[in-house]
N, C-alpha and C. Protein backbone atom coordinates (compact mmCIF):
# COMPACT_ATOMS: atom_id res chain seq x y z
N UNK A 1 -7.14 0.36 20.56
CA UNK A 1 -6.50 1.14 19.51
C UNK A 1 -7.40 2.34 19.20
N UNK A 2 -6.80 3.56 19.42
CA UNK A 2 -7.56 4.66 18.68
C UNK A 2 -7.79 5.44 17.46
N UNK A 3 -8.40 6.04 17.06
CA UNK A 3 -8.76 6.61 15.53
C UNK A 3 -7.34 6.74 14.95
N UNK A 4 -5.99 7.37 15.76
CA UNK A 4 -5.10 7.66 15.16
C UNK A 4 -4.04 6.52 14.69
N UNK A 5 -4.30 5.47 15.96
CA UNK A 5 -3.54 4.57 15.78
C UNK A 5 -3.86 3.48 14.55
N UNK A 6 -5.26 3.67 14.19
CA UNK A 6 -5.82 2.82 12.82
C UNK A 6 -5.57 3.47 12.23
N UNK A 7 -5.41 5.18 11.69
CA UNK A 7 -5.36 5.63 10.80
C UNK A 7 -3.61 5.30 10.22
N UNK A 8 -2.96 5.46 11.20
CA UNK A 8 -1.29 5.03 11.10
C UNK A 8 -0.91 3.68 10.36
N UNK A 9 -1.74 2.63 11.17
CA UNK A 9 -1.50 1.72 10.89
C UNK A 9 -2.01 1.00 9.12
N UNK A 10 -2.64 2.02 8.91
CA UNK A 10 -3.46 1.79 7.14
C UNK A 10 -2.64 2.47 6.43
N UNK A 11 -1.66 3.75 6.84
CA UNK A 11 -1.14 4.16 6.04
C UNK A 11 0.04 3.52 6.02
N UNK A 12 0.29 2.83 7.28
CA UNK A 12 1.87 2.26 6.79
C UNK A 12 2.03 0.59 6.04
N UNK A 13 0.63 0.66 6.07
CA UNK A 13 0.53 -0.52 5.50
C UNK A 13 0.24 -0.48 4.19
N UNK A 14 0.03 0.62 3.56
CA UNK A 14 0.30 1.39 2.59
C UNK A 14 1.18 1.86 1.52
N UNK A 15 1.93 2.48 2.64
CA UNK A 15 3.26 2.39 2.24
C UNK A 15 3.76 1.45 2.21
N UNK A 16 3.63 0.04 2.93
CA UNK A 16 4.82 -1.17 2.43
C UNK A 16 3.97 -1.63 1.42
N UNK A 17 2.82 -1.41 0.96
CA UNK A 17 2.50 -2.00 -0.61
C UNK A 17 3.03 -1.09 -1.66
N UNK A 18 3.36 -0.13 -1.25
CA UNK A 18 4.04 1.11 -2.28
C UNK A 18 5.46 0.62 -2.33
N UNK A 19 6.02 0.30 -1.96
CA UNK A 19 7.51 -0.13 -1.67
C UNK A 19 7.43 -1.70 -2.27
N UNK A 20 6.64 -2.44 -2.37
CA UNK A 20 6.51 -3.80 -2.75
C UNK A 20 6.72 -3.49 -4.23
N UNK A 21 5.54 -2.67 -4.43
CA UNK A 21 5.10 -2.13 -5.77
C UNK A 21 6.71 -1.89 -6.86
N UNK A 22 7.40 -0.81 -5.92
CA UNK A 22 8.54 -0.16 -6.45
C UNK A 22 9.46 -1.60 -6.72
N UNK A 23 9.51 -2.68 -6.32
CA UNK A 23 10.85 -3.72 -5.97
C UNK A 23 10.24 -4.51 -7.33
N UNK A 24 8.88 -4.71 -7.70
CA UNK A 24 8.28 -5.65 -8.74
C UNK A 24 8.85 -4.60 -9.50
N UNK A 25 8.21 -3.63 -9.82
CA UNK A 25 8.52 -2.87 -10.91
C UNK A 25 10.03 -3.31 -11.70
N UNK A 26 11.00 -2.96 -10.50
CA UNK A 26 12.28 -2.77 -10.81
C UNK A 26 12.48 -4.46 -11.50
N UNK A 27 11.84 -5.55 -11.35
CA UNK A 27 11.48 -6.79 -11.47
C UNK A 27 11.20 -7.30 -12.87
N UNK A 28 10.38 -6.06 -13.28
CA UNK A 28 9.56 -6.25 -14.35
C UNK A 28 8.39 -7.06 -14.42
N UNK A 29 7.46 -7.12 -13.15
CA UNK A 29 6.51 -8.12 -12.29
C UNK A 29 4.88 -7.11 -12.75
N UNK A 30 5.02 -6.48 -13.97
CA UNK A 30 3.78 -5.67 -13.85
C UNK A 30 2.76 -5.91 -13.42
N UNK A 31 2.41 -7.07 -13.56
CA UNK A 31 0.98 -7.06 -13.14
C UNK A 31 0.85 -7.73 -11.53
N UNK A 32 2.04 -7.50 -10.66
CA UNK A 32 1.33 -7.38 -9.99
C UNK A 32 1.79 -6.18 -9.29
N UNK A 33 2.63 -5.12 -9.69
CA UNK A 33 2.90 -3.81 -9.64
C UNK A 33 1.44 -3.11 -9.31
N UNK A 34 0.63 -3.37 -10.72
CA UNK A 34 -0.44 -2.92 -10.73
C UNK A 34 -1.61 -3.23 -9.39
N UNK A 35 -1.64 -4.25 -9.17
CA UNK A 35 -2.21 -5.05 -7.84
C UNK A 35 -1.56 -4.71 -6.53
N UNK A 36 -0.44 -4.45 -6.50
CA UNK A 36 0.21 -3.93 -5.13
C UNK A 36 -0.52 -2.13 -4.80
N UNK A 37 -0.05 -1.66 -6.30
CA UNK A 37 -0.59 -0.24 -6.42
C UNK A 37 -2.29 -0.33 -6.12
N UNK A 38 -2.87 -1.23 -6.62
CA UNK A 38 -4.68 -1.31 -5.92
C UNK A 38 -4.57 -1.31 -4.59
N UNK A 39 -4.12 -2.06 -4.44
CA UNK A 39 -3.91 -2.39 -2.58
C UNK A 39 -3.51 -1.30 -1.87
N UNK A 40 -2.83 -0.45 -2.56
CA UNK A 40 -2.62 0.75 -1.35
C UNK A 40 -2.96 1.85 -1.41
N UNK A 41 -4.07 2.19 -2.74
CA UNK A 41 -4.94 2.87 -2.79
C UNK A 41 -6.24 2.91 -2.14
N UNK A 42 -6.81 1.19 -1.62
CA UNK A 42 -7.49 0.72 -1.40
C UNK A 42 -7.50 1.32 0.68
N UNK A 43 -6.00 0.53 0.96
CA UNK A 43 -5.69 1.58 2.41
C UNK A 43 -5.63 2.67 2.64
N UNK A 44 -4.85 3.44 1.45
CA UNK A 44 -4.98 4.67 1.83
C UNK A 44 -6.41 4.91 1.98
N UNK A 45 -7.76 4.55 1.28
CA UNK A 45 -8.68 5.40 1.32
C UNK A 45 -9.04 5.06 2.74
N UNK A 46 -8.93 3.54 2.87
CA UNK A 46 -9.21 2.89 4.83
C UNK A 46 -8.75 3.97 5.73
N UNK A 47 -7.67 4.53 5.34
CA UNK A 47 -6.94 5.34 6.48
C UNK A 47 -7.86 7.11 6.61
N UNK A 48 -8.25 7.40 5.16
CA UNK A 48 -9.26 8.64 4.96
C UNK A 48 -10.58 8.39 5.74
């Protein structure tokens, strides 16, 4: 796997914690809204 293909793969893994995030929300699941949202701040920076 190369630089780009890890970098892809952190952001899209990213994005499905952003999308998790959005479905609790709509849930009313805050806290772990908040914890999904850590988590893909946490990849995104993996992917930087």
């Amino acid at each position: 796997m190369d630089i780009q293909e890890k970098v892809q793969y952190w952001l899209d893994m990213a994005g499905y914690d952003l999308d998790t995030a959005k479905t609790m929300l709509s849930t009313g699941r805050y806290l772990y809204v908040g914890f999904m949202c850590h988590q893909a701040v946490e990849k995104s920076l993996k992917a930087y």
